[in-house]
N, C-alpha and C. Protein backbone atom coordinates (compact mmCIF):
# COMPACT_ATOMS: atom_id res chain seq x y z
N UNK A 1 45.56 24.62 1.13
CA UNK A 1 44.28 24.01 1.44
C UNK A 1 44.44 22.50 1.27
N UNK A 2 43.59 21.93 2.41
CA UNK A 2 44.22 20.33 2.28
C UNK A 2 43.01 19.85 1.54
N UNK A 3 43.22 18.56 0.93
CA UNK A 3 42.52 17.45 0.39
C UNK A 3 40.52 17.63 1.31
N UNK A 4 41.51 17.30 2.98
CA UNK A 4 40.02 17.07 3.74
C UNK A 4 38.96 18.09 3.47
N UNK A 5 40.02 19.47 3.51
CA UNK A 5 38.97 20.36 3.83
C UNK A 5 38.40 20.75 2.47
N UNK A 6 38.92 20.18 0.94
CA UNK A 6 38.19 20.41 -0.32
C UNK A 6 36.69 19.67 -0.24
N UNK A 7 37.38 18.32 0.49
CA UNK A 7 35.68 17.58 0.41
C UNK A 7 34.86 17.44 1.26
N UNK A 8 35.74 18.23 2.41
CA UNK A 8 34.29 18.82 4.04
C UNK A 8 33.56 20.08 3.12
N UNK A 9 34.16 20.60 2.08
CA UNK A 9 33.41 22.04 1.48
C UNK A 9 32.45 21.22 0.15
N UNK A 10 32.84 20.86 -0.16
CA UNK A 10 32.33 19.80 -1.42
C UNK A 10 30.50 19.08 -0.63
N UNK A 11 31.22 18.32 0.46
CA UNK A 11 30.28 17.21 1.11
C UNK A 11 29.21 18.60 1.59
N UNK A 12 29.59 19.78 2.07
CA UNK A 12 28.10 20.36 2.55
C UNK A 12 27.56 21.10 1.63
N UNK A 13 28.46 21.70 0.46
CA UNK A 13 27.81 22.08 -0.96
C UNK A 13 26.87 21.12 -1.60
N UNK A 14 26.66 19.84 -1.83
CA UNK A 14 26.26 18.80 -1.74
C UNK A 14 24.96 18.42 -1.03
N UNK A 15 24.85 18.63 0.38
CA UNK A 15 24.13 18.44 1.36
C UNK A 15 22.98 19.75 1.10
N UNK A 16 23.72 20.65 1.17
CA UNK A 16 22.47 22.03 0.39
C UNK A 16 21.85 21.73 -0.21
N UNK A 17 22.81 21.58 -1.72
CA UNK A 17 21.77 20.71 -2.70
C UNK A 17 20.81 20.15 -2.40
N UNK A 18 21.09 19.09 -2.14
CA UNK A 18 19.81 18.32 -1.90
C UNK A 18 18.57 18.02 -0.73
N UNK A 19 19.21 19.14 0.43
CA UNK A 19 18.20 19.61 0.92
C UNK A 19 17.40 20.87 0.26
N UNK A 20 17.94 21.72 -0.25
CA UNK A 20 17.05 22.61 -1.19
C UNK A 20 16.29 21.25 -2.24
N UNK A 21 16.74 20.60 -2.93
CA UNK A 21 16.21 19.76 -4.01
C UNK A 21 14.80 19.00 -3.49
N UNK A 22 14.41 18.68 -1.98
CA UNK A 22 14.04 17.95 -1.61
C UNK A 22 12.81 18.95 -1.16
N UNK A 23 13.08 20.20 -0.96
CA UNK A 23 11.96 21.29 -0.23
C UNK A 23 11.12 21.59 -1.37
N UNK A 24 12.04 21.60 -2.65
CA UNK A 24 11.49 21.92 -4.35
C UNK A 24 10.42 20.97 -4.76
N UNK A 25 10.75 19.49 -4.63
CA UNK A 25 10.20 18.56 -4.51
C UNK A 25 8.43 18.29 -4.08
N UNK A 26 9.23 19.19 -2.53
CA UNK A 26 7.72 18.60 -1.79
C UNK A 26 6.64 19.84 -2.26
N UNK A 27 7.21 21.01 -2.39
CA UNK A 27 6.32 22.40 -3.05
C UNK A 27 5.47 21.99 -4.03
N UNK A 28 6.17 20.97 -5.22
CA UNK A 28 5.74 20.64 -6.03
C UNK A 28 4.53 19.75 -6.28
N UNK A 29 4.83 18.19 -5.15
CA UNK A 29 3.65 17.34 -4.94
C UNK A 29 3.01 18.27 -3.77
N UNK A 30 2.52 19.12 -3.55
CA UNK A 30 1.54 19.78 -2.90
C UNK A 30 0.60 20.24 -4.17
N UNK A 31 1.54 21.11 -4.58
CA UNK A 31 0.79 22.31 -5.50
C UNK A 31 0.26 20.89 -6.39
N UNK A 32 0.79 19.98 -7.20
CA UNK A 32 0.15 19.04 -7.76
C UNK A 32 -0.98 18.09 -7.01
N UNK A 33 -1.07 18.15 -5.91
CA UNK A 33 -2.01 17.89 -5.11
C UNK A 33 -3.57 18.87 -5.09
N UNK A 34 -3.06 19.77 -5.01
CA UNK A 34 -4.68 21.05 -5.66
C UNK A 34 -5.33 20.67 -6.33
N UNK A 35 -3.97 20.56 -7.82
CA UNK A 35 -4.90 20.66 -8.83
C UNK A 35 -5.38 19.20 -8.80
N UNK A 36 -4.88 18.49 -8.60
CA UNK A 36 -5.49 17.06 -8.42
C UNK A 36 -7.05 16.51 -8.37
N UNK A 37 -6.94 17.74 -6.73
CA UNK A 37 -8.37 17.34 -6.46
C UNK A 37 -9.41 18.50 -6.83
N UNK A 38 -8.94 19.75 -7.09
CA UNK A 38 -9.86 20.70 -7.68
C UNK A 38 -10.61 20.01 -8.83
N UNK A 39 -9.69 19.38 -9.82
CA UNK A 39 -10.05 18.79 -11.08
C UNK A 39 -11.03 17.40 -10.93
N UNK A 40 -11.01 16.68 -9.40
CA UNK A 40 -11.76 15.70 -9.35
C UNK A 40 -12.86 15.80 -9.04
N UNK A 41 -13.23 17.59 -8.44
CA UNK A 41 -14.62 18.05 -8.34
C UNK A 41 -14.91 18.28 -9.45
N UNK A 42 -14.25 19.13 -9.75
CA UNK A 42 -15.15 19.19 -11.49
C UNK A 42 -15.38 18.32 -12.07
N UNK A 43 -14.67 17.19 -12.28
CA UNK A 43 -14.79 16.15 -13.15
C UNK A 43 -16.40 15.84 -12.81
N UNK A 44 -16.44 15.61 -11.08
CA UNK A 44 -17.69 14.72 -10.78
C UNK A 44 -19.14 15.96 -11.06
N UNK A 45 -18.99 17.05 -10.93
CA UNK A 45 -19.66 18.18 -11.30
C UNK A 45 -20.09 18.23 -13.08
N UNK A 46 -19.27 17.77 -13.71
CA UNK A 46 -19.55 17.42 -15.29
C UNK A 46 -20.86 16.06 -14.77
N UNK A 47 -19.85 14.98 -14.62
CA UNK A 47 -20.83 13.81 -14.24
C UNK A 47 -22.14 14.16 -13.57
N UNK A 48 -21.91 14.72 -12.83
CA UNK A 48 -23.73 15.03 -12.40
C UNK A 48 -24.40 16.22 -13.48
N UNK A 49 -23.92 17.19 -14.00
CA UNK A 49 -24.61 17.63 -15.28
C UNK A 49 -25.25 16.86 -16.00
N UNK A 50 -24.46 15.76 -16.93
CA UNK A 50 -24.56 15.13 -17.66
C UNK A 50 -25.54 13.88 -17.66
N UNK A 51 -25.29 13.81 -16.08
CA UNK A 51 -26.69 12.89 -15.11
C UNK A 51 -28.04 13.03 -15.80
N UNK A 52 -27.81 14.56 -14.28
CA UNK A 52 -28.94 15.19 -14.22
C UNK A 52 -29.41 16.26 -14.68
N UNK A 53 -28.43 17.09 -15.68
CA UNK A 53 -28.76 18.28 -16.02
C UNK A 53 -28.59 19.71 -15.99
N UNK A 54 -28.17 19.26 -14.44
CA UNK A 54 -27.99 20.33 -13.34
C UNK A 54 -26.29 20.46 -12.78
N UNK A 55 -25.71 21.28 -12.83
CA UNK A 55 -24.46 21.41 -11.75
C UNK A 55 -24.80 21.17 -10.08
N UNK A 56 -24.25 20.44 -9.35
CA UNK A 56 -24.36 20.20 -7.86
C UNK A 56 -24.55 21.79 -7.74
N UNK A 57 -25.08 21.72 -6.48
CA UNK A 57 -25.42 23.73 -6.03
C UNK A 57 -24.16 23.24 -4.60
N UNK A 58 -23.89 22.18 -4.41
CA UNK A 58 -22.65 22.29 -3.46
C UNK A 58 -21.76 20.95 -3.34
N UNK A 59 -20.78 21.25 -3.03
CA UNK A 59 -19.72 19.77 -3.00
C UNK A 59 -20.23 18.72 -2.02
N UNK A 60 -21.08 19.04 -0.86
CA UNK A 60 -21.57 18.32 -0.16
C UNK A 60 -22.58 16.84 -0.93
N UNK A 61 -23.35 17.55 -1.87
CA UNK A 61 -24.23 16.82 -2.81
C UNK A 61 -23.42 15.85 -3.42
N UNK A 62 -21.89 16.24 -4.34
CA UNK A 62 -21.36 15.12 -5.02
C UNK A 62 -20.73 14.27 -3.68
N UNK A 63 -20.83 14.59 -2.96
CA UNK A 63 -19.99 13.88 -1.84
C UNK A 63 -20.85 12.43 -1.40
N UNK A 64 -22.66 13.17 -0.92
CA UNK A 64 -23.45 12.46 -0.95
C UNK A 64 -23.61 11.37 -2.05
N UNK A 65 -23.53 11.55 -3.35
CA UNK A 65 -24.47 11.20 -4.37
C UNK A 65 -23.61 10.69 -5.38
N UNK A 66 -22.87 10.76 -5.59
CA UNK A 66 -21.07 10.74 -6.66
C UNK A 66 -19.85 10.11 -6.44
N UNK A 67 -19.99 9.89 -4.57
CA UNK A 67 -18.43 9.16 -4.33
C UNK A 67 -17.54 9.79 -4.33
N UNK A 68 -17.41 11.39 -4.12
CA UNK A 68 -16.30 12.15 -4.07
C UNK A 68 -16.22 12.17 -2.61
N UNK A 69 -15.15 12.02 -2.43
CA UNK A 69 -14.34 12.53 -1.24
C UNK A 69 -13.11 12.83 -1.32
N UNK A 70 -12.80 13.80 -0.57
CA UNK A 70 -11.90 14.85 -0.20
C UNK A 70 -11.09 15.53 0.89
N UNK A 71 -10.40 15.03 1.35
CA UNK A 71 -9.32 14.99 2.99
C UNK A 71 -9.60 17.14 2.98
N UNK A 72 -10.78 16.97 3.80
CA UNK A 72 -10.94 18.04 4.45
C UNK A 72 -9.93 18.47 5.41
N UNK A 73 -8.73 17.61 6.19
CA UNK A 73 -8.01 17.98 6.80
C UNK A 73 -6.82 18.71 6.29
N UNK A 74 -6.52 18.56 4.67
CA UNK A 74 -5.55 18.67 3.91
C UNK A 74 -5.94 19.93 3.42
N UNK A 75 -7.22 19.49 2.76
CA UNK A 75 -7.18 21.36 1.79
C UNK A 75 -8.83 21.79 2.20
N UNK A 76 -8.59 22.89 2.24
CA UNK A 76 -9.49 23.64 2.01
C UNK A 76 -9.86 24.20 0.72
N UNK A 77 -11.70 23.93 0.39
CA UNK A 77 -12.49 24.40 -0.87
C UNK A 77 -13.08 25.16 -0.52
N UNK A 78 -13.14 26.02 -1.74
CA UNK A 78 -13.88 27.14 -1.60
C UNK A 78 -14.80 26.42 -3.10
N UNK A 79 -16.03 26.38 -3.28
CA UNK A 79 -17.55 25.85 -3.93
C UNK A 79 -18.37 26.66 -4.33
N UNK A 80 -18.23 27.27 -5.57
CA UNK A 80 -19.59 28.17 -5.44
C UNK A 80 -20.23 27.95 -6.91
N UNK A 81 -21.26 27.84 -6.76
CA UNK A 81 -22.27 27.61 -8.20
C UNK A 81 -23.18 28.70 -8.18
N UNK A 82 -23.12 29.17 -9.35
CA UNK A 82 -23.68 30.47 -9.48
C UNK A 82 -25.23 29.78 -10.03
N UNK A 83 -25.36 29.30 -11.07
CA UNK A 83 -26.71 28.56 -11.47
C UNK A 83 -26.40 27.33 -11.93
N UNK A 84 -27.85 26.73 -12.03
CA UNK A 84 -27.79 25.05 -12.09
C UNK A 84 -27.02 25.02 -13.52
N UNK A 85 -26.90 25.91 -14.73
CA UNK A 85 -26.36 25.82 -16.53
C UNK A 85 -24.79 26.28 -16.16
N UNK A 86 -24.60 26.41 -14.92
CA UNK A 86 -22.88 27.23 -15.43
C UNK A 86 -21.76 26.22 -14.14
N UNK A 87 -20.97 25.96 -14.71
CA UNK A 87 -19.81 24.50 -14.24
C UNK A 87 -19.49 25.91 -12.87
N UNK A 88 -19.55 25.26 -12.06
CA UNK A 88 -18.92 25.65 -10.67
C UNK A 88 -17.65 26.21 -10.83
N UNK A 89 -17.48 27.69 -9.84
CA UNK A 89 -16.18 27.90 -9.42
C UNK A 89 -15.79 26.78 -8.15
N UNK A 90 -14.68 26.43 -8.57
CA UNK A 90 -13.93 25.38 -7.39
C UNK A 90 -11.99 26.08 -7.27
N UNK A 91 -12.08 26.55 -5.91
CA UNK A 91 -10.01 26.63 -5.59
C UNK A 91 -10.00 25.71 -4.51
N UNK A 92 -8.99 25.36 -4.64
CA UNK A 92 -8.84 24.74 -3.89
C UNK A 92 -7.22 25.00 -3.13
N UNK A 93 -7.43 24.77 -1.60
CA UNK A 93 -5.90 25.32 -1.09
C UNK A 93 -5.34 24.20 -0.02
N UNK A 94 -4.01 24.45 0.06
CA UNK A 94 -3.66 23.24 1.68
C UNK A 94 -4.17 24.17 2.72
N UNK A 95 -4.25 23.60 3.67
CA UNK A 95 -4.69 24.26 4.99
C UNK A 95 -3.03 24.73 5.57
């Protein structure tokens, strides 16, 4: 076995690597992307409790009223408030 062909096997063992490393990567700032913004509804969902008393009855309201926004093109929410005393279910997914 020659020299070349140790480091033509080397150079694409290598190249795997770090194309797998790079797919790991991006899985990762996605999924950290969710929770990102799941957590920035709630956050603003505390803030309007704490306002007004009340949990938003929909994300549309903190959107209106709070300054949240949220790249609807990116993820999809699912929003549901069961009553005005109980913190919202919020998932949130990529599209």
């Amino acid at each position: 076995m020659g020299l070349g062909l140790v480091v033509a096997i080397l150079s694409i063992v290598v190249l795997i690597f770090a194309w797998m490393s790079l797919g790991l990567a991006k899985v990762q700032s996605e999924e950290q992307g969710t929770v990102s913004v799941r957590q920035s509804i709630l956050d603003s969902a505390k803030q309007c409790f704490a306002i007004e008393g009340a949990y938003p009855s929909s994300l549309e309201y903190l959107e209106e009223n709070y300054g949240l926004t949220v790249n609807q093109d990116t993820y999809v929410i699912y929003y549901d408030s069961f009553a005005a005393n109980l913190p919202p279910s919020v998932v949130v997914e990529l599209r």
